[in-house]
PDB file of N, CA and C in Angstrom:
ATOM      1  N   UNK A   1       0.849  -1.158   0.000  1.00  0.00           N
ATOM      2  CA  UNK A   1       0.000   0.000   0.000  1.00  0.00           C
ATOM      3  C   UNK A   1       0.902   1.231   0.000  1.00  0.00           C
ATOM      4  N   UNK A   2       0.261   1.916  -0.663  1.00  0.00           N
ATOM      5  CA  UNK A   2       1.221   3.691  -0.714  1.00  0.00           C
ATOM      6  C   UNK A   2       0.479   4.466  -0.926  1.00  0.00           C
ATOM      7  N   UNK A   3       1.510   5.722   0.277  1.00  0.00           N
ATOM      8  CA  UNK A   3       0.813   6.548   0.820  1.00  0.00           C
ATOM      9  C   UNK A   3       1.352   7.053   2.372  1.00  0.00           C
ATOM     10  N   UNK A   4       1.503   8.247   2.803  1.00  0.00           N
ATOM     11  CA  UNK A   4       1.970   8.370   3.985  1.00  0.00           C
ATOM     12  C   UNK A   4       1.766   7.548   4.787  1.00  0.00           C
ATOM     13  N   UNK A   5       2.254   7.381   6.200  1.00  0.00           N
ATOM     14  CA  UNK A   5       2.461   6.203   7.095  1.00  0.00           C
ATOM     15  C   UNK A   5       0.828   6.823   7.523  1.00  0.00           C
ATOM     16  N   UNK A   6       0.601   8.187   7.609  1.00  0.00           N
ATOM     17  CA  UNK A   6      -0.775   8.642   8.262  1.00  0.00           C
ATOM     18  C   UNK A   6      -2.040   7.915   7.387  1.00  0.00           C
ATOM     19  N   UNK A   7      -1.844   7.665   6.066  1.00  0.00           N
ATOM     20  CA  UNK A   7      -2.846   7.428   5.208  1.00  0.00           C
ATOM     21  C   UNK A   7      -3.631   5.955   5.287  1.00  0.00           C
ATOM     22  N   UNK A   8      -2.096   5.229   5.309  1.00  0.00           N
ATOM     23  CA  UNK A   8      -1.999   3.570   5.363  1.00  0.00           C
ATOM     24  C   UNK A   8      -2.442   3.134   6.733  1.00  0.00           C
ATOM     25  N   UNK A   9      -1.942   4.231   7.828  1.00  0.00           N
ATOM     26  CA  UNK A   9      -2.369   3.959   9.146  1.00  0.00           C
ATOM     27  C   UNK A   9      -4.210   3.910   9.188  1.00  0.00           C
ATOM     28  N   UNK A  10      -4.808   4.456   8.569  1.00  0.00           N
ATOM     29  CA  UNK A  10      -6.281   5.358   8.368  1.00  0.00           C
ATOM     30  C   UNK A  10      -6.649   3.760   7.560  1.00  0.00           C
ATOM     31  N   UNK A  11      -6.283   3.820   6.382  1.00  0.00           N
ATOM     32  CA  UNK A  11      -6.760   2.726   5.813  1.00  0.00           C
ATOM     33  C   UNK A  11      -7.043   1.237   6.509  1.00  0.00           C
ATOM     34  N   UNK A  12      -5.700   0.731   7.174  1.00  0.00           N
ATOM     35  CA  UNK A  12      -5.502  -0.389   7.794  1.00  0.00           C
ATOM     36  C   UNK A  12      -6.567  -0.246   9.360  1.00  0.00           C
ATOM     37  N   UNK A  13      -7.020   0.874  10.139  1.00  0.00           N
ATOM     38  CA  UNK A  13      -7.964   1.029  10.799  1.00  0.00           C
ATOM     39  C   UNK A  13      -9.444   1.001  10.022  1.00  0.00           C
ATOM     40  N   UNK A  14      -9.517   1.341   9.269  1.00  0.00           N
ATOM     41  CA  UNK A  14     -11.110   1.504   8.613  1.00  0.00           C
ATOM     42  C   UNK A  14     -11.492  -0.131   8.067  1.00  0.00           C
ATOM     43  N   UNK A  15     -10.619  -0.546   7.566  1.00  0.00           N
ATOM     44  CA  UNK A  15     -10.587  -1.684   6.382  1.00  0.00           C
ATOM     45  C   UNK A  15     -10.147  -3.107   7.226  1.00  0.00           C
ATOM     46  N   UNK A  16      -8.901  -2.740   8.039  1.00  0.00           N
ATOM     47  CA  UNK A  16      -8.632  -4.298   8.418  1.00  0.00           C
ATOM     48  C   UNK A  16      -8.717  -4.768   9.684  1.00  0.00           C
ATOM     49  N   UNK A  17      -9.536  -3.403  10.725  1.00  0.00           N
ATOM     50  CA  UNK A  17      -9.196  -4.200  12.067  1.00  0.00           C
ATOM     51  C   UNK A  17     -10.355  -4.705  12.120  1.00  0.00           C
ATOM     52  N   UNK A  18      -9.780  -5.970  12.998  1.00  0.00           N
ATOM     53  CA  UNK A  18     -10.842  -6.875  13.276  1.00  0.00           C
ATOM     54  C   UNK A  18     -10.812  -7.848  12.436  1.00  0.00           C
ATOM     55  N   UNK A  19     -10.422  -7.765  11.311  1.00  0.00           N
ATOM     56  CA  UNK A  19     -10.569  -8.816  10.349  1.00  0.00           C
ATOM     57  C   UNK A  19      -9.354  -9.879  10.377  1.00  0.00           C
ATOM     58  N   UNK A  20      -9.531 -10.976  10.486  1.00  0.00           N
ATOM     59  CA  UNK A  20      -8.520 -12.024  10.842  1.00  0.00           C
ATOM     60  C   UNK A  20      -7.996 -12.743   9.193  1.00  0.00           C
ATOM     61  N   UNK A  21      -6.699 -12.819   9.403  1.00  0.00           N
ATOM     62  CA  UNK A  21      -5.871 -13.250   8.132  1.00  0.00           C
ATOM     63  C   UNK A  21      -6.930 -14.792   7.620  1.00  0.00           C
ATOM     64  N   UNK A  22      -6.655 -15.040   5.881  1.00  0.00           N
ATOM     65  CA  UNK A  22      -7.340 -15.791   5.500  1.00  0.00           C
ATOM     66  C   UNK A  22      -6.312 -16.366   4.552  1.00  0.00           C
ATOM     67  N   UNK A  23      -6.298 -17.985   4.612  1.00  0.00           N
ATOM     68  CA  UNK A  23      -5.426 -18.259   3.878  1.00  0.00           C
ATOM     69  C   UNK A  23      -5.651 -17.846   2.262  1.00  0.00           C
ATOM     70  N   UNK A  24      -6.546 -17.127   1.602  1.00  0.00           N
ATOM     71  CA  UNK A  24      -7.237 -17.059   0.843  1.00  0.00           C
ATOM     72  C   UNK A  24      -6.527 -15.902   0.484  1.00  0.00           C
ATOM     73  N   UNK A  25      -6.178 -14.797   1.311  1.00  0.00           N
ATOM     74  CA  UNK A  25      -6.125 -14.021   1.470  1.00  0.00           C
ATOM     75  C   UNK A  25      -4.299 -13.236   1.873  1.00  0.00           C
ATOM     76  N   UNK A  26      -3.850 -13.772   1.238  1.00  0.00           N
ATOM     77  CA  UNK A  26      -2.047 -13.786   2.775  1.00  0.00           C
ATOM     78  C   UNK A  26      -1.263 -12.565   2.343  1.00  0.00           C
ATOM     79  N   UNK A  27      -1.820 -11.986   1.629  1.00  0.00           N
ATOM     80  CA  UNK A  27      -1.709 -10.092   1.708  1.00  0.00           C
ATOM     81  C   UNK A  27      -2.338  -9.461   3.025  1.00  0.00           C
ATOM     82  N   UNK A  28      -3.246  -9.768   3.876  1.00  0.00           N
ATOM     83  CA  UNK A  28      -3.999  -9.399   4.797  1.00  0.00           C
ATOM     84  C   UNK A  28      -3.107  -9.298   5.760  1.00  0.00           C
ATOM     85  N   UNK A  29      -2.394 -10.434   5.711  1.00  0.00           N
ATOM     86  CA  UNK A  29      -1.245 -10.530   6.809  1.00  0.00           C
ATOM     87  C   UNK A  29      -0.392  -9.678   6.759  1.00  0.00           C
ATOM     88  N   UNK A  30      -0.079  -9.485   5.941  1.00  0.00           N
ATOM     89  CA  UNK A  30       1.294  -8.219   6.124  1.00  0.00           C
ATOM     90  C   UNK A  30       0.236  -6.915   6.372  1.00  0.00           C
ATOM     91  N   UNK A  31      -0.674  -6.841   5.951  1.00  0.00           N
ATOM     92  CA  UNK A  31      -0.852  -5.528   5.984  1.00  0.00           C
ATOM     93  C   UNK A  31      -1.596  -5.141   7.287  1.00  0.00           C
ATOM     94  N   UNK A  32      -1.661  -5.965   8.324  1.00  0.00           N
ATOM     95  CA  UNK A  32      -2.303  -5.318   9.553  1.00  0.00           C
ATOM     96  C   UNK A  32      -1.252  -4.625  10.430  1.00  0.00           C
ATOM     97  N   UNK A  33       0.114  -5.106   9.729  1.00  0.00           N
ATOM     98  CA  UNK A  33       1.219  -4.374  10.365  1.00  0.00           C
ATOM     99  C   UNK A  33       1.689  -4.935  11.292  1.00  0.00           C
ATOM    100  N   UNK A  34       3.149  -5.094  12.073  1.00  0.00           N
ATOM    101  CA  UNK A  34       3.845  -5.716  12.821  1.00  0.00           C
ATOM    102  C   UNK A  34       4.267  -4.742  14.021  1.00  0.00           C
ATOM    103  N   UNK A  35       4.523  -5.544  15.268  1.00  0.00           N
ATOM    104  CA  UNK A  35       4.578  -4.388  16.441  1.00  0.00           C
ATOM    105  C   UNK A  35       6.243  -4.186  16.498  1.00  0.00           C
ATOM    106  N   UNK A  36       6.148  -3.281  16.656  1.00  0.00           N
ATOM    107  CA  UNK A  36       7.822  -2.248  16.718  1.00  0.00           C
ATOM    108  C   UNK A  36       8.480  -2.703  17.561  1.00  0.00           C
ATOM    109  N   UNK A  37       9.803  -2.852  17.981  1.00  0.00           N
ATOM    110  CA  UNK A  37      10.237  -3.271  18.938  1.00  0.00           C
ATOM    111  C   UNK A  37      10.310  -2.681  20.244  1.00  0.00           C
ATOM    112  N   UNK A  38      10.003  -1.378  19.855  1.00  0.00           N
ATOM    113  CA  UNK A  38       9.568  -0.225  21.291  1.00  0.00           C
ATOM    114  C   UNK A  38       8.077  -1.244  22.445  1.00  0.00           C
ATOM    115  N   UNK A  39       7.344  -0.957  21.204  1.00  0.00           N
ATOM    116  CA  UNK A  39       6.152  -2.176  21.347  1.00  0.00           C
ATOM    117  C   UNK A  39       6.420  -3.467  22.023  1.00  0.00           C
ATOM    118  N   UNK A  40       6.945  -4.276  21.519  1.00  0.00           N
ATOM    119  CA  UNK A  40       7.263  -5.688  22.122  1.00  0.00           C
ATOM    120  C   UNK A  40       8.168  -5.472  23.621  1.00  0.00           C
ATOM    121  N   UNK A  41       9.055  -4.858  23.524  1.00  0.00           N
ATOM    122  CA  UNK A  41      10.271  -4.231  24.963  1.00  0.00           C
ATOM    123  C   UNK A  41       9.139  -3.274  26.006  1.00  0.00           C
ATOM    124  N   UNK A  42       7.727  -2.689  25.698  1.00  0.00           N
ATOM    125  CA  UNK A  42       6.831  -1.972  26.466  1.00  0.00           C
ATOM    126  C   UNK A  42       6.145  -3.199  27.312  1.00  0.00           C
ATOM    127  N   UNK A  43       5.281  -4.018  26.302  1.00  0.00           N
ATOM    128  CA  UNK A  43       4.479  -5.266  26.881  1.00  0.00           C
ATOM    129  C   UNK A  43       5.255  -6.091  27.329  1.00  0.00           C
ATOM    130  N   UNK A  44       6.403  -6.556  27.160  1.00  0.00           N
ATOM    131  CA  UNK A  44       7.331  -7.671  27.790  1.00  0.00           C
ATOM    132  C   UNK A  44       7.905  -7.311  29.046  1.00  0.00           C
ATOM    133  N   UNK A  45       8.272  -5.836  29.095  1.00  0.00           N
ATOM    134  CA  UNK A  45       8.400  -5.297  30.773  1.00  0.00           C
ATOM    135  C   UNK A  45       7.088  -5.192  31.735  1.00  0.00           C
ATOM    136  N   UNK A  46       5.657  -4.882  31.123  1.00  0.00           N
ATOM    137  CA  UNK A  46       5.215  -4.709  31.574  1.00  0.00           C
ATOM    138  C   UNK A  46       5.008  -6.027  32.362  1.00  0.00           C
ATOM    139  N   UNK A  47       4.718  -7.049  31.425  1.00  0.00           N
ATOM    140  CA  UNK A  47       3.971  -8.178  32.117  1.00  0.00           C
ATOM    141  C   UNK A  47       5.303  -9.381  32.764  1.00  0.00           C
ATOM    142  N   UNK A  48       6.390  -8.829  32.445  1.00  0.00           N
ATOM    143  CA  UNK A  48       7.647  -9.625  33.104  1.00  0.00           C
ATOM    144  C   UNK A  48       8.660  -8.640  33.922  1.00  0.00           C
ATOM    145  N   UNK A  49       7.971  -7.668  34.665  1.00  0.00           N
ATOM    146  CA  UNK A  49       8.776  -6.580  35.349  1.00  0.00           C
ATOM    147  C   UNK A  49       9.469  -7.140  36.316  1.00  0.00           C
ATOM    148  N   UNK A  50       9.257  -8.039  36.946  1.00  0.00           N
ATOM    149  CA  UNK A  50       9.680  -8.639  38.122  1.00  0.00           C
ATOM    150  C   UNK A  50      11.240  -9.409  37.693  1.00  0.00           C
ATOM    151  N   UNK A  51      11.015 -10.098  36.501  1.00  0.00           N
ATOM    152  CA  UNK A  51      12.447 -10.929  35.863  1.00  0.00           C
ATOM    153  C   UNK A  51      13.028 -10.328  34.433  1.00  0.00           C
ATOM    154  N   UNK A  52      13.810  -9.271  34.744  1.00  0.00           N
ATOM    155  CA  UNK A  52      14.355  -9.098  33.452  1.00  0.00           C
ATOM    156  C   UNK A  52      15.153  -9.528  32.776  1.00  0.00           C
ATOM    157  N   UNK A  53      16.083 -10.599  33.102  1.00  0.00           N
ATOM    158  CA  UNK A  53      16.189 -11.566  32.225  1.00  0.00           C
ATOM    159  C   UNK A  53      15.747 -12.433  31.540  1.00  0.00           C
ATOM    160  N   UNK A  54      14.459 -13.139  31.850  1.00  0.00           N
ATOM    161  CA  UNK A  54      13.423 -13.517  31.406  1.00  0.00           C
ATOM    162  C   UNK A  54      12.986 -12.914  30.642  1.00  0.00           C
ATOM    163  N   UNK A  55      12.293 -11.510  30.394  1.00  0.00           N
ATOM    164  CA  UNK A  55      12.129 -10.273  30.151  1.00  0.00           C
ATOM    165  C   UNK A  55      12.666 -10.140  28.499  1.00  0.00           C
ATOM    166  N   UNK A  56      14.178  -9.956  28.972  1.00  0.00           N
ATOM    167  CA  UNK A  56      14.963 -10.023  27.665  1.00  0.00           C
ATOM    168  C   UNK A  56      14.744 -10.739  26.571  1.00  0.00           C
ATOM    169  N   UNK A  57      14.968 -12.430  27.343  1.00  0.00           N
ATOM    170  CA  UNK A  57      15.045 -13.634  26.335  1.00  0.00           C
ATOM    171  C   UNK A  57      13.410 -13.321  25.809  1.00  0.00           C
ATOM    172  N   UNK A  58      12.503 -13.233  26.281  1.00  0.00           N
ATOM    173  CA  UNK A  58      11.382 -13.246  25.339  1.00  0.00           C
ATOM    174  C   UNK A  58      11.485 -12.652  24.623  1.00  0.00           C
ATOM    175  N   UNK A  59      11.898 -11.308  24.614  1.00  0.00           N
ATOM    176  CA  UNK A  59      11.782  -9.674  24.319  1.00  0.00           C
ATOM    177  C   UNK A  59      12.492  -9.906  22.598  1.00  0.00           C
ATOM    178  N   UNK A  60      13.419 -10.818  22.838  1.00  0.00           N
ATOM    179  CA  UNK A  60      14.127 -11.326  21.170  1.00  0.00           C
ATOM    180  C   UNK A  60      13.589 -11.940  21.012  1.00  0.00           C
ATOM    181  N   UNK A  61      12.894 -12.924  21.434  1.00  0.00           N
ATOM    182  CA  UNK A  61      12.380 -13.621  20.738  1.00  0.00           C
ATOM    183  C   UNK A  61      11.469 -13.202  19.926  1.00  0.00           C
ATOM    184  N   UNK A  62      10.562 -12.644  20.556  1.00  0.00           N
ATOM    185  CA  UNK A  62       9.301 -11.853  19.811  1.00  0.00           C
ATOM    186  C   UNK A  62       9.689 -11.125  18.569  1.00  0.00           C
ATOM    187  N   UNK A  63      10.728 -10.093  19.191  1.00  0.00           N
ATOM    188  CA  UNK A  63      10.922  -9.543  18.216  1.00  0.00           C
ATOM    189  C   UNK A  63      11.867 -10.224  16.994  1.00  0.00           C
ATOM    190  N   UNK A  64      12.268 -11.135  17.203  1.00  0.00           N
ATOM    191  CA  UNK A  64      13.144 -12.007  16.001  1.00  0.00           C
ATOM    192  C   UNK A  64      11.511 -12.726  14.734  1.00  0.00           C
ATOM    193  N   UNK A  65      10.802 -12.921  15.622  1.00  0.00           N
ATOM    194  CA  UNK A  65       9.364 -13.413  15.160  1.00  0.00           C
ATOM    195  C   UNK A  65       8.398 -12.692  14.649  1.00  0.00           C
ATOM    196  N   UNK A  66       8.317 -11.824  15.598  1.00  0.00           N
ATOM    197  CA  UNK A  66       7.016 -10.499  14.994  1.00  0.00           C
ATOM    198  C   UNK A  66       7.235  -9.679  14.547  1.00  0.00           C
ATOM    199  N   UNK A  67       8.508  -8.855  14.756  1.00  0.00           N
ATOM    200  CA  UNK A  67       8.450  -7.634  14.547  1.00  0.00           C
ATOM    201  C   UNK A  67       9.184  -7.150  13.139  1.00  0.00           C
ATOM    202  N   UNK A  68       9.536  -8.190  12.585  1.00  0.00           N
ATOM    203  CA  UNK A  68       9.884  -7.812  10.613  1.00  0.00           C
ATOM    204  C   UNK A  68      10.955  -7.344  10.738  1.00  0.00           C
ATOM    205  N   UNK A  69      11.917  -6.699  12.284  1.00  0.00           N
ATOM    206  CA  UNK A  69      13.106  -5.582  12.052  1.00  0.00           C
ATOM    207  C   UNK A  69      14.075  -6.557  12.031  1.00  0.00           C
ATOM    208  N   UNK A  70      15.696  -5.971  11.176  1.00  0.00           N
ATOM    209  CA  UNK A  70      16.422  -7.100  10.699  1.00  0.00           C
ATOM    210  C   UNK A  70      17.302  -7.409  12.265  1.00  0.00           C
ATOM    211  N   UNK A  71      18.047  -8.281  11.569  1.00  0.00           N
ATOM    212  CA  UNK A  71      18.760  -9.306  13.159  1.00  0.00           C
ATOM    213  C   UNK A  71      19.726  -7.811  13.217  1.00  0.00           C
ATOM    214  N   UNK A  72      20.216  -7.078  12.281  1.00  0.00           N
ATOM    215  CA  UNK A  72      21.169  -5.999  12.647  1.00  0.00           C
ATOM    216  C   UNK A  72      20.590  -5.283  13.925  1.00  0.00           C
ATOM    217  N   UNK A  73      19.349  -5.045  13.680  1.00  0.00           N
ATOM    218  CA  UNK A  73      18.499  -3.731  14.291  1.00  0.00           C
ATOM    219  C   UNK A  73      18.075  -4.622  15.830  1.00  0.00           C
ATOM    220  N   UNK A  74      17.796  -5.253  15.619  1.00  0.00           N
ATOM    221  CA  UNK A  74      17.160  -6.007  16.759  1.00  0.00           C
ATOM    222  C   UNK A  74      18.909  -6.765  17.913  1.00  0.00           C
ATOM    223  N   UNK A  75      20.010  -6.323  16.903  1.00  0.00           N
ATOM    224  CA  UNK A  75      21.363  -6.984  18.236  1.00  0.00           C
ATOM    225  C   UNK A  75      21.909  -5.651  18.693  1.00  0.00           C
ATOM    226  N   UNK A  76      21.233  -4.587  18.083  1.00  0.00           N
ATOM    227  CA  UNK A  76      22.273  -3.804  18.246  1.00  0.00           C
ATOM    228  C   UNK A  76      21.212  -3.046  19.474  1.00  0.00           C
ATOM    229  N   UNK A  77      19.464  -2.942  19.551  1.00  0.00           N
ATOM    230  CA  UNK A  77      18.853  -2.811  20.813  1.00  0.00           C
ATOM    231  C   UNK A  77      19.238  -3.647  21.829  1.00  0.00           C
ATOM    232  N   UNK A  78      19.534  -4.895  21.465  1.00  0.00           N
ATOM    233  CA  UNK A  78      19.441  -5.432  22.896  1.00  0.00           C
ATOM    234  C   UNK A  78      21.038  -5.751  23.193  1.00  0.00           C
ATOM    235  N   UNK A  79      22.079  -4.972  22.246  1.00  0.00           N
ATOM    236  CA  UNK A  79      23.524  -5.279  22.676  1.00  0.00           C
ATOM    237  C   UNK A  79      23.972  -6.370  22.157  1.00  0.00           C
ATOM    238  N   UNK A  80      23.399  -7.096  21.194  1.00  0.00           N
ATOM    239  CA  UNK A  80      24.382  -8.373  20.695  1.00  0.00           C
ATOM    240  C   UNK A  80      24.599  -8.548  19.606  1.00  0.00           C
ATOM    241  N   UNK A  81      25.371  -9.620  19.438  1.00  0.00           N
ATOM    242  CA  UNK A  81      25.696  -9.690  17.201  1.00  0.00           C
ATOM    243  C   UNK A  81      23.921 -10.399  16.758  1.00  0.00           C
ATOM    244  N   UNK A  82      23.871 -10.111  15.411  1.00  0.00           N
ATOM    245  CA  UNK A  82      23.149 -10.635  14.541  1.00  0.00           C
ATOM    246  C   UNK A  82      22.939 -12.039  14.720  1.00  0.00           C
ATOM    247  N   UNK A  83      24.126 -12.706  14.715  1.00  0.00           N
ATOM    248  CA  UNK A  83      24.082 -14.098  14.770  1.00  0.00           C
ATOM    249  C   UNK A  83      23.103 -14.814  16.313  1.00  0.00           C
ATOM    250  N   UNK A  84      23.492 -13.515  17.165  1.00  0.00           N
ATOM    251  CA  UNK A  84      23.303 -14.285  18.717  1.00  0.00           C
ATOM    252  C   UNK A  84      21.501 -13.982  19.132  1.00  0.00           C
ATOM    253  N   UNK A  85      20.975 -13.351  17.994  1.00  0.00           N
ATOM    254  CA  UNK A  85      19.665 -13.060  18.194  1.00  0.00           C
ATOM    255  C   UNK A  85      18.731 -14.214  17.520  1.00  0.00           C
ATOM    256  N   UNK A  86      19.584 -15.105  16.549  1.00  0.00           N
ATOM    257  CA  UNK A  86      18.775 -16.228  16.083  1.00  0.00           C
ATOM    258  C   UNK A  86      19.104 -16.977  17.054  1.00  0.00           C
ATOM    259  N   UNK A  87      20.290 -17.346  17.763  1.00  0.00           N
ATOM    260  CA  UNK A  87      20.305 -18.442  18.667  1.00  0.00           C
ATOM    261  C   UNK A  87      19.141 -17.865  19.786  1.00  0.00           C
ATOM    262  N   UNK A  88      19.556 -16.721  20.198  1.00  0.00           N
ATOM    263  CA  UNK A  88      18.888 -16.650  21.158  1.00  0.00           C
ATOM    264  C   UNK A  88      17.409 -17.242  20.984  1.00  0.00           C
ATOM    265  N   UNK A  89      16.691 -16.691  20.031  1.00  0.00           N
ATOM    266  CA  UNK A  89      15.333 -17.272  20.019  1.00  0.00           C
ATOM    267  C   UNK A  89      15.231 -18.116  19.928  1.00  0.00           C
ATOM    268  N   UNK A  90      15.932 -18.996  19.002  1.00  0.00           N
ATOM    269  CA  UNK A  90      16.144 -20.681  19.035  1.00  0.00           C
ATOM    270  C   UNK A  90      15.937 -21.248  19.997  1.00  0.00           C
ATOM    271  N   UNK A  91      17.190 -21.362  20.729  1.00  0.00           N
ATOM    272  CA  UNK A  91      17.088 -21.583  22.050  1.00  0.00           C
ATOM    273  C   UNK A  91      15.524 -21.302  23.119  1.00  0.00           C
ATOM    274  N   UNK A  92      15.290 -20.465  22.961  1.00  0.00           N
ATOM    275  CA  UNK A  92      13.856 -19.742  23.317  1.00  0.00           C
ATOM    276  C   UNK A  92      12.841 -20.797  23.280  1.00  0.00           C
ATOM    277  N   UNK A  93      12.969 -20.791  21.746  1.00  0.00           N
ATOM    278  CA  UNK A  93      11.737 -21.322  21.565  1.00  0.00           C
ATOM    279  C   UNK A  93      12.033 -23.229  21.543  1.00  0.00           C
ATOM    280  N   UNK A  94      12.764 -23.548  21.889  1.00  0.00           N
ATOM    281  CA  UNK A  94      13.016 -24.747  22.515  1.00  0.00           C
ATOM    282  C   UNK A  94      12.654 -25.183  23.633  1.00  0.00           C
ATOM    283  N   UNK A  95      13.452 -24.021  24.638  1.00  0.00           N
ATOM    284  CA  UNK A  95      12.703 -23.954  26.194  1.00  0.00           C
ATOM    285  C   UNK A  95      11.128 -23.265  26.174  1.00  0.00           C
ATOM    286  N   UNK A  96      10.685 -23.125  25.784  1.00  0.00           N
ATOM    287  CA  UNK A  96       9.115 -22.482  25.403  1.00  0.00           C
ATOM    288  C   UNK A  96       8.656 -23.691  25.472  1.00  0.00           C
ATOM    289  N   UNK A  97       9.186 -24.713  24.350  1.00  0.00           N
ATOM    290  CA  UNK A  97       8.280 -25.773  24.166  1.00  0.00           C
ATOM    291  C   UNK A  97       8.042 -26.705  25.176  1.00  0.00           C
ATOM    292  N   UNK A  98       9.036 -27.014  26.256  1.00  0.00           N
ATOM    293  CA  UNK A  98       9.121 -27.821  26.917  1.00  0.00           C
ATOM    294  C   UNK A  98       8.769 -27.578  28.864  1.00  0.00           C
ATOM    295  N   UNK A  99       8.212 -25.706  28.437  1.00  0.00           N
ATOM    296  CA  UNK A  99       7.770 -25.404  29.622  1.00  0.00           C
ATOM    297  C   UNK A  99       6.142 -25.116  29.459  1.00  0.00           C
ATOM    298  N   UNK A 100       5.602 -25.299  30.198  1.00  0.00           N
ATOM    299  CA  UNK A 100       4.071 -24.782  30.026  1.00  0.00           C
ATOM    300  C   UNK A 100       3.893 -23.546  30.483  1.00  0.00           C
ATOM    301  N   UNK A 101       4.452 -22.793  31.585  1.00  0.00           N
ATOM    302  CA  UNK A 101       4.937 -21.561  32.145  1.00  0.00           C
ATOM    303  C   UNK A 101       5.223 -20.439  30.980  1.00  0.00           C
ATOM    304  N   UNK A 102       6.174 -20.998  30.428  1.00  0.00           N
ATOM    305  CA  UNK A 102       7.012 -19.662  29.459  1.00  0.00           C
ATOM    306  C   UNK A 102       5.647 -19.719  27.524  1.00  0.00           C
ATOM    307  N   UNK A 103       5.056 -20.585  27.972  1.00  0.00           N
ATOM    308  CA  UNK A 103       3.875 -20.876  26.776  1.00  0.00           C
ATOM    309  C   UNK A 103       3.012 -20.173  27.221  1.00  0.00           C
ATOM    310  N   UNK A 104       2.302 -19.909  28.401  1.00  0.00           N
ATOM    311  CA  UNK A 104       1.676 -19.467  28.675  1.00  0.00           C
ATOM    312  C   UNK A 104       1.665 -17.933  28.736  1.00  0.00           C
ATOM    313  N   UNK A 105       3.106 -17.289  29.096  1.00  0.00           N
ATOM    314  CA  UNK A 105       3.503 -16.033  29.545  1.00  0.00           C
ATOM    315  C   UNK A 105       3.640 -15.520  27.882  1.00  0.00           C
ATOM    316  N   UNK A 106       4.540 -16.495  26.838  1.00  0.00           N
ATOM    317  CA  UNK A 106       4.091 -16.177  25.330  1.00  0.00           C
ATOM    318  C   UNK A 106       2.510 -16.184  24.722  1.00  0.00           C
ATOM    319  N   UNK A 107       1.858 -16.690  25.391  1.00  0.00           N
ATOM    320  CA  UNK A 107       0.336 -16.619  24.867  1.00  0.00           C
ATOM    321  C   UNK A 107      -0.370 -15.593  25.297  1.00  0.00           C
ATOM    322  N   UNK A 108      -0.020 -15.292  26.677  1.00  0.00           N
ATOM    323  CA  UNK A 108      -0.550 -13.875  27.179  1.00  0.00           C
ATOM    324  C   UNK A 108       0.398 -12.561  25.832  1.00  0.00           C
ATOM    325  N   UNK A 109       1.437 -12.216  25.722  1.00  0.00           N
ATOM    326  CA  UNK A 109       1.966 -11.567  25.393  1.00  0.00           C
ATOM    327  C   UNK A 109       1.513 -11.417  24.048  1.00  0.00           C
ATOM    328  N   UNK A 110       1.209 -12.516  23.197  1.00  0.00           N
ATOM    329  CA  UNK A 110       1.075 -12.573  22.029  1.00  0.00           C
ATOM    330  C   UNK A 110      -0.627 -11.949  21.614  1.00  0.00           C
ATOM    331  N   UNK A 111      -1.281 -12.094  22.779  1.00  0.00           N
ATOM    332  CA  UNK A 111      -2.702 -11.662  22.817  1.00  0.00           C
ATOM    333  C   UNK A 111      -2.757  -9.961  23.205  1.00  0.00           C
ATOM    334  N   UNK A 112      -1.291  -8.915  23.865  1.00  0.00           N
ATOM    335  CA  UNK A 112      -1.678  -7.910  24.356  1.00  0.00           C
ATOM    336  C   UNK A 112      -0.836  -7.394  22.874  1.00  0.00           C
ATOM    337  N   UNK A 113       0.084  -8.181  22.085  1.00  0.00           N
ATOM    338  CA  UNK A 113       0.375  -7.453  20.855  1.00  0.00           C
ATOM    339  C   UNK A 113      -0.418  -7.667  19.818  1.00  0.00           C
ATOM    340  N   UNK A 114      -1.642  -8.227  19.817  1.00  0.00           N
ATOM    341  CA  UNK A 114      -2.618  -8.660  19.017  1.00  0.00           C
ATOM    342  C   UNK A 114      -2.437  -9.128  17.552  1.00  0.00           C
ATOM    343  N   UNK A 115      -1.206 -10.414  18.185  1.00  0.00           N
ATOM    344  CA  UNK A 115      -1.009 -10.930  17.004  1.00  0.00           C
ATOM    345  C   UNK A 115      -1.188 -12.553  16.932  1.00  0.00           C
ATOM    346  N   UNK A 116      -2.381 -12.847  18.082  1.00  0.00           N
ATOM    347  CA  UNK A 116      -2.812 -13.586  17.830  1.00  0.00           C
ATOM    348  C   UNK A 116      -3.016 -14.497  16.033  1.00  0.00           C
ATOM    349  N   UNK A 117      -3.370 -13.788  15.618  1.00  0.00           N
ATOM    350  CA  UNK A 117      -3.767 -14.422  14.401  1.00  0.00           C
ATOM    351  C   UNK A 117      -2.777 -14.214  13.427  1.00  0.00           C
ATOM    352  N   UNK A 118      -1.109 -14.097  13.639  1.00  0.00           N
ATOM    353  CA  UNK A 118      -0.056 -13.813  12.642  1.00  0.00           C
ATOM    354  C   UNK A 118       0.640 -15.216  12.362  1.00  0.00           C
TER     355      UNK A 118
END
């Protein structure tokens, strides 16, 4: 879509919220837009204030997953190489799988960035 970020912002409110991606459809998906990493580092403190290391490791993860920004942009917020932001999530999402805890704390999180349906 083109057009100022104000225009596309206007459009993607009038036209796509609410509306859930369709495999029919897999332009829909990109265009409801991805949460920023300001975004993901806001909700991940909020709801993991207590453990910020914990905190962190999600905090890449998400954003290695959701947030579209490259591994440059996303090592150089949280202080590390490119390379150490795929392990990191890797890793992540390994221990994710094998905890019901850290699934759960990703399912909450994934519901306050409303990307449930990405």
């Amino acid at each position: 879509m083109l057009g100022t970020p104000e225009f596309v912002a206007a459009i993607q409110e009038q036209h796509l919220d609410g509306k859930s991606p369709h495999r029919n459809l897999p332009a829909l998906k990109q265009l409801k837009g991805k949460p920023t990493i300001d975004q993901i580092l806001e909700i991940t403190g909020n709801v993991l204030n207590a453990d910020e290391k914990l905190a962190t490791k999600v905090a890449i993860h998400l954003c290695h997953r959701y947030s579209g920004a490259k591994l440059k942009e996303i090592g150089e917020r949280f202080g590390v190489k490119e390379s150490a932001v795929s392990q990191s999530s890797g890793r992540f999402a390994v221990e994710q799988g094998k905890d019901e805890q850290l699934q759960n704390i990703v399912t909450e999180l994934v519901k306050r960035l409303n990307l449930c349906n990405v």
